[in-house]
C-alpha atoms as a PDB file:
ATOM      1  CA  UNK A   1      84.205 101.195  97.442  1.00  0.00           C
ATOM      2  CA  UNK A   2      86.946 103.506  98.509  1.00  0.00           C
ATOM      3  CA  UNK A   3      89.590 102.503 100.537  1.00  0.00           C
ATOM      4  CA  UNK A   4      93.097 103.264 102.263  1.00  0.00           C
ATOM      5  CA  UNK A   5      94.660 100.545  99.604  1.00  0.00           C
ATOM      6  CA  UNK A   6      92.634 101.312  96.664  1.00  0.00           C
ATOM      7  CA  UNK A   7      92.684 105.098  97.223  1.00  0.00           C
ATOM      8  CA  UNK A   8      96.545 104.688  97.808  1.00  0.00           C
ATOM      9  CA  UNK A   9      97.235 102.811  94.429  1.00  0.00           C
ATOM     10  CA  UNK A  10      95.045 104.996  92.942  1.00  0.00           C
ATOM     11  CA  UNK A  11      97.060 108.166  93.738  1.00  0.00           C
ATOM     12  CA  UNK A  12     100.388 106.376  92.887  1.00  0.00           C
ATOM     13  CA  UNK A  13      99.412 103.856  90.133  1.00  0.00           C
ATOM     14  CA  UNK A  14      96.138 104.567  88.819  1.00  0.00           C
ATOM     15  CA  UNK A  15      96.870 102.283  85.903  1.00  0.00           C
ATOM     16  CA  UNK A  16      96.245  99.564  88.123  1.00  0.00           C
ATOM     17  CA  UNK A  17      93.378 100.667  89.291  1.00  0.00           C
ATOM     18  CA  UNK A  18      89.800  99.638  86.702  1.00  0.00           C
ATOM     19  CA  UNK A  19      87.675 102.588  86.000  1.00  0.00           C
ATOM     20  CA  UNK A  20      84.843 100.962  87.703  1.00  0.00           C
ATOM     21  CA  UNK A  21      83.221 102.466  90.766  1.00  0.00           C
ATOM     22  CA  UNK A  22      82.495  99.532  93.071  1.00  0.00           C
ATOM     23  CA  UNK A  23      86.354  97.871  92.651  1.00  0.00           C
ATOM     24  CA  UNK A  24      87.572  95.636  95.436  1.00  0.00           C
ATOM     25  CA  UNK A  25      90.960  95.854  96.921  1.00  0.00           C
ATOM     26  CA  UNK A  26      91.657  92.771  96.172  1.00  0.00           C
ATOM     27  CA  UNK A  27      90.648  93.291  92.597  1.00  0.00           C
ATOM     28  CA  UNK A  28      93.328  96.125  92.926  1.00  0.00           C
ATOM     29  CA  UNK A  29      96.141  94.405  94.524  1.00  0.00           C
ATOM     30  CA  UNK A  30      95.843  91.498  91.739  1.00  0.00           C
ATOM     31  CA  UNK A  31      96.116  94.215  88.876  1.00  0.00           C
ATOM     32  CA  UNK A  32      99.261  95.682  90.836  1.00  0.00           C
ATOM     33  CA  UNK A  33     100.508  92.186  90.950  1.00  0.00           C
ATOM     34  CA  UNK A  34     100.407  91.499  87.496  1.00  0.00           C
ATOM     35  CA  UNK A  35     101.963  95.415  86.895  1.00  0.00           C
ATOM     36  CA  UNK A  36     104.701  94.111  89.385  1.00  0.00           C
ATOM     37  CA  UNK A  37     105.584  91.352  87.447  1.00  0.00           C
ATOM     38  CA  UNK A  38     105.419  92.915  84.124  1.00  0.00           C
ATOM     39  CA  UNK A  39     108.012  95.235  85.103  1.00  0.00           C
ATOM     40  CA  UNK A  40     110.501  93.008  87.081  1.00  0.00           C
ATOM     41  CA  UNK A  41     110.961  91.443  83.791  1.00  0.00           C
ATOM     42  CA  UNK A  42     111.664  94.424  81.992  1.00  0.00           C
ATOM     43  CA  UNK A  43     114.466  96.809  82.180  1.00  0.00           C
ATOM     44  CA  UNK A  44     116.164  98.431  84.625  1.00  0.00           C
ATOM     45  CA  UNK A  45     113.448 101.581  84.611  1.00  0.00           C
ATOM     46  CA  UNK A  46     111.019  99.426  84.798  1.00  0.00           C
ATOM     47  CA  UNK A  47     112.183  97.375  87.720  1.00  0.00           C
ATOM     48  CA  UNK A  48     112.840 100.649  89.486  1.00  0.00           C
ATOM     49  CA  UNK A  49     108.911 101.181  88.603  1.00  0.00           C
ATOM     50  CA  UNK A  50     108.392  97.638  90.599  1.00  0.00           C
ATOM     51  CA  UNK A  51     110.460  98.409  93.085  1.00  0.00           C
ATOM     52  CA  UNK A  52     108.183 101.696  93.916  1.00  0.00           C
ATOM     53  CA  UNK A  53     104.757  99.870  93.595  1.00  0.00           C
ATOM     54  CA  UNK A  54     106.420  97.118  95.886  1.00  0.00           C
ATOM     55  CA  UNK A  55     107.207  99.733  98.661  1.00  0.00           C
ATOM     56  CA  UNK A  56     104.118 100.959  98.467  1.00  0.00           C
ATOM     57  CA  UNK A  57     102.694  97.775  99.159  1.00  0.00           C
ATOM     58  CA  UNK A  58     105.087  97.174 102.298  1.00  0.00           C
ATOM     59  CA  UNK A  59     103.925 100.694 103.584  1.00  0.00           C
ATOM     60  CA  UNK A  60     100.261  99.784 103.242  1.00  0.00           C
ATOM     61  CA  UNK A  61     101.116  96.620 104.765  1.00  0.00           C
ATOM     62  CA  UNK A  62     102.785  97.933 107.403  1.00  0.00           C
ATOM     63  CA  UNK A  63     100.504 100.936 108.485  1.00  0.00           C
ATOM     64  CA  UNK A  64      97.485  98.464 107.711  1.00  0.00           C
ATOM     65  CA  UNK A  65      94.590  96.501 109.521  1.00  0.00           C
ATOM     66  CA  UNK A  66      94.612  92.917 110.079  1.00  0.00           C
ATOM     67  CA  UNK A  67      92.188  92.808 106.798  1.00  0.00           C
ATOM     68  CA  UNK A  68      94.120  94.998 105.004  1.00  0.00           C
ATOM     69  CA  UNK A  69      97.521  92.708 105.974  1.00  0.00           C
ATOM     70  CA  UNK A  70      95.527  89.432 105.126  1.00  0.00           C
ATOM     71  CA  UNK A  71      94.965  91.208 101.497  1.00  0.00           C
ATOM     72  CA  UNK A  72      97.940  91.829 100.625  1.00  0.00           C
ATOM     73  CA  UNK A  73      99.319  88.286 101.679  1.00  0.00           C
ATOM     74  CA  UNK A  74      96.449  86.676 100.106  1.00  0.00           C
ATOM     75  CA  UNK A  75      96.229  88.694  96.663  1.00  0.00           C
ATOM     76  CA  UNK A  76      99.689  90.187  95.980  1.00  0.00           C
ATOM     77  CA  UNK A  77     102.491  87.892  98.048  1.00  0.00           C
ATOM     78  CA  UNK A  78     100.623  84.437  97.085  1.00  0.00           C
ATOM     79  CA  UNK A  79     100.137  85.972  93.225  1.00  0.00           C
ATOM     80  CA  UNK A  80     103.779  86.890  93.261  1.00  0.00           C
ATOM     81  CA  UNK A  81     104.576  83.290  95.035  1.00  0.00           C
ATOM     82  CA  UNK A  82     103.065  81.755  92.343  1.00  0.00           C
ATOM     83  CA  UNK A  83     105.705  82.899  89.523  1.00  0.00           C
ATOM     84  CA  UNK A  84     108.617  81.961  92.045  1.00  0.00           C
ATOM     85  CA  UNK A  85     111.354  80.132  90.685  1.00  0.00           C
ATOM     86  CA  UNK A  86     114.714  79.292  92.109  1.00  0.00           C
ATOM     87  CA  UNK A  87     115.835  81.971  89.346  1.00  0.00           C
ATOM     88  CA  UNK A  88     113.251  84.116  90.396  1.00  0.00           C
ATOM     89  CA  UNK A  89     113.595  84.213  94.222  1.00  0.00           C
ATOM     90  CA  UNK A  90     116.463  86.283  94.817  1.00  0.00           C
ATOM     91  CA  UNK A  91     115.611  89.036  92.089  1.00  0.00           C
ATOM     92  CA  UNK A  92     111.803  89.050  94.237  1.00  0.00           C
ATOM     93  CA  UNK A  93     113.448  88.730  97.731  1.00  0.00           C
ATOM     94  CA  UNK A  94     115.909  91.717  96.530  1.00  0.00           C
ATOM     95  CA  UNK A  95     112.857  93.806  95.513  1.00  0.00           C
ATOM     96  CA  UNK A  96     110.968  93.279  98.609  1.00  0.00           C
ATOM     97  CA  UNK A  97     111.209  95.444 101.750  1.00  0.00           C
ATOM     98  CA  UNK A  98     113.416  93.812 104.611  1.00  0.00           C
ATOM     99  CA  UNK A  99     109.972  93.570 106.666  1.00  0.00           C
ATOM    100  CA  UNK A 100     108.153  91.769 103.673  1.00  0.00           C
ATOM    101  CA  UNK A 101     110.303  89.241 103.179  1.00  0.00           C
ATOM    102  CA  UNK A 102     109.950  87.234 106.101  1.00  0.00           C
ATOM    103  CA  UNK A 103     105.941  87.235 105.490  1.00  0.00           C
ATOM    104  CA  UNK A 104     106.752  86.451 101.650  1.00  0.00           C
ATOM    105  CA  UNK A 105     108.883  83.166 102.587  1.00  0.00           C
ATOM    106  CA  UNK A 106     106.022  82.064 105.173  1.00  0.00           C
ATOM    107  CA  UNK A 107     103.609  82.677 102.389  1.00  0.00           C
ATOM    108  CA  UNK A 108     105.963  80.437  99.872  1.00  0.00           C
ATOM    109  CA  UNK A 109     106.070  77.871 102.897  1.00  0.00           C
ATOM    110  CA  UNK A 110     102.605  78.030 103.128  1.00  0.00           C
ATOM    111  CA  UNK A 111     101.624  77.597  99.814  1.00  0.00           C
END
């Protein structure tokens, strides 16, 4: 099923979007996750590639519904919590949008 999140990944990152026609968003925020992650371990192109997805994400988030915002804090802020370290956290919290970041330390609270 189409929506504004997987029709907006789609158009910038269709990598992270499965071929299949019936995908969930949250299906799609968990592969942009893991894209996230591979990249803000990579170089410096590829962390520039994060940061991009990462906006993206904060725009959606941003311009989005209350199920829409309760996606993307359930399926990409939690996934990303989840590979926090105290190494980790400032490179993340650098690479998040100033409005994302207090939701992302609630989330790390939270969880």
């Amino acid at each position: 099923m189409k929506n504004k999140i997987t029709s907006s990944i789609h158009e910038w990152f269709p990598e992270c979007v499965p071929a299949e026609q019936n995908v969930s968003e949250y299906t799609v925020l968990q592969n942009v996750t893991d894209y996230c992650m591979r990249c803000l371990n990579g170089n410096k192109e590829e962390q520039g590639l994060a940061k991009e997805a990462i906006n993206i994400i904060g725009i959606l988030y941003y311009n989005g519904s209350l199920h829409e915002k309760n996606a993307i804090e359930n399926e990409f802020l939690e996934r990303i919590s989840h590979c926090e370290s105290p190494a980790s956290l400032r490179l993340h919290i650098d690479f998040l949008p100033k409005e994302l970041r207090p939701i992302y330390m609630k989330t790390i609270l939270e969880n």
